[in-house]
Protein backbone atom coordinates (compact mmCIF):
# COMPACT_ATOMS: atom_id res chain seq x y z
CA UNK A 1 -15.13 -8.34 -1.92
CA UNK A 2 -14.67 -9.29 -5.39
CA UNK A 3 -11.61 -7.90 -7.66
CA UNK A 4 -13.95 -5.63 -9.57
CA UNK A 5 -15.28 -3.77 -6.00
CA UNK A 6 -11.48 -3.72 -5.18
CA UNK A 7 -10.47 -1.90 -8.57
CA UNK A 8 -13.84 0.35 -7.84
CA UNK A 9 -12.59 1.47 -4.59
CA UNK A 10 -8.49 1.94 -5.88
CA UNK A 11 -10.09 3.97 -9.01
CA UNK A 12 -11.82 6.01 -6.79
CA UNK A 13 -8.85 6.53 -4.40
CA UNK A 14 -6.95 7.36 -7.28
CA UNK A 15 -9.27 10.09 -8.63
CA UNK A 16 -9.66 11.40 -5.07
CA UNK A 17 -5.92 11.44 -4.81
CA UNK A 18 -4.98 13.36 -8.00
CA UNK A 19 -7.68 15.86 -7.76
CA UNK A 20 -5.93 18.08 -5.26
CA UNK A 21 -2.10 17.23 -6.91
CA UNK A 22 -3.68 18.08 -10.62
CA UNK A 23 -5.00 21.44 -9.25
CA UNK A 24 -1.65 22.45 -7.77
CA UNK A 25 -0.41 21.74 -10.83
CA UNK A 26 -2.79 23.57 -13.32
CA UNK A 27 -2.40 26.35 -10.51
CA UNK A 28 1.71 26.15 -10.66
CA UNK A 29 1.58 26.79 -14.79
CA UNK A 30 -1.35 29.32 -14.65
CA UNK A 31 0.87 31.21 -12.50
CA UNK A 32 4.21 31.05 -13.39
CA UNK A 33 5.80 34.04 -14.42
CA UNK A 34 7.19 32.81 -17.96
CA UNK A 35 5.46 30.79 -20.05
CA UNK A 36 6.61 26.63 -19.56
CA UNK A 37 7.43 24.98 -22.02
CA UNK A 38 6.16 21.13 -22.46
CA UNK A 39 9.40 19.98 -20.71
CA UNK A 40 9.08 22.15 -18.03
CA UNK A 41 5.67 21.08 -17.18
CA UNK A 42 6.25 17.41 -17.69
CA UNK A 43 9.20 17.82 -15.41
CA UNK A 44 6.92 19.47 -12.86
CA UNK A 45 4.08 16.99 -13.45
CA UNK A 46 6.93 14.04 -12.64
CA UNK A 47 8.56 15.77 -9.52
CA UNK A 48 4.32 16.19 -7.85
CA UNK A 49 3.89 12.52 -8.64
CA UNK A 50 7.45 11.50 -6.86
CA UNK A 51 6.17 13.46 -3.68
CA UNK A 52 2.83 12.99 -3.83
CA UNK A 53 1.72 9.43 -3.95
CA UNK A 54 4.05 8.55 -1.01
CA UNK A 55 2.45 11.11 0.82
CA UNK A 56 -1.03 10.33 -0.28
CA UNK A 57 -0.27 6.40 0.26
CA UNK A 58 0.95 6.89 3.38
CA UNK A 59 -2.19 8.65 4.19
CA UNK A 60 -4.39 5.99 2.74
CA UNK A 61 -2.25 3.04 4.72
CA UNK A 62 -3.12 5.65 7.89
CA UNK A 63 -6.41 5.57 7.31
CA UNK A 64 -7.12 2.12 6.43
CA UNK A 65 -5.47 1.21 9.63
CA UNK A 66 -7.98 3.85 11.67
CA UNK A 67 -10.99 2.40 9.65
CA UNK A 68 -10.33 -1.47 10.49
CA UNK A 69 -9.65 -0.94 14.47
CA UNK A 70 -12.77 1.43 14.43
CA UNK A 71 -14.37 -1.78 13.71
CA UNK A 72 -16.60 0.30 10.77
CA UNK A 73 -16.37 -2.36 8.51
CA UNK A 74 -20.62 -2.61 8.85
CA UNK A 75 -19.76 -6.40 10.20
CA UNK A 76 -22.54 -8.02 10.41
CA UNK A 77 -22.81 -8.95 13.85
CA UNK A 78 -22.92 -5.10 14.93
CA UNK A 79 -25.63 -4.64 12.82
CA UNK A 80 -27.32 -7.86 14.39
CA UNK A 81 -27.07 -6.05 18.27
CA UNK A 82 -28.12 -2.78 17.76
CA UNK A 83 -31.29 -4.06 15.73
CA UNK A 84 -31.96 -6.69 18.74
CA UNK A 85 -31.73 -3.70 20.79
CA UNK A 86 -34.90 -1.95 19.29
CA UNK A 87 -38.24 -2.32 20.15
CA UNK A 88 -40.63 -5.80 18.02
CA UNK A 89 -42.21 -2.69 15.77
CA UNK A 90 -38.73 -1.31 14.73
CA UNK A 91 -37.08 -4.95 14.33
CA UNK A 92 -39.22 -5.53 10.90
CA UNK A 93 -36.34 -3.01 8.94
């Protein structure tokens, strides 16, 4: 995997990441009962980023873990057995 694929994948862990943490957020100063003022909301912004990317790099580190002893990497070699497994008419794919 090149560096590019790696950014790919980080951007898109990223995006996936801050999607739910961005919506709390626009939810939080929808809501709120006085109007915020730009501190207030930067302040909040700050104190969802402090607990959120532990929690949501934790969860990647978790998960990353999961994906490598699953062995679904798509090595090779799996992909190698099952299609020696099929029939000669199937083996062409």
């Amino acid at each position: 995997m090149n560096r590019a694929q790696r950014l790919g994948r980080l951007g898109g862990l990223v995006a996936v990441a801050a999607t739910p943490f961005s919506y709390l957020w626009v939810q939080m100063t929808i809501n709120a009962d006085v109007p915020l003022s730009f501190r207030v909301r930067l302040d909040m912004a700050i104190w969802m980023a402090v607990f959120g990317v532990p929690a949501m790099l934790a969860a990647w580190l978790l998960w990353r873990a999961w994906w490598r002893q699953a062995g679904a990497g798509g090595t090779p070699v799996r992909l190698t057995s099952a299609s020696s497994t099929t029939g000669a008419r199937q083996h062409e794919w």
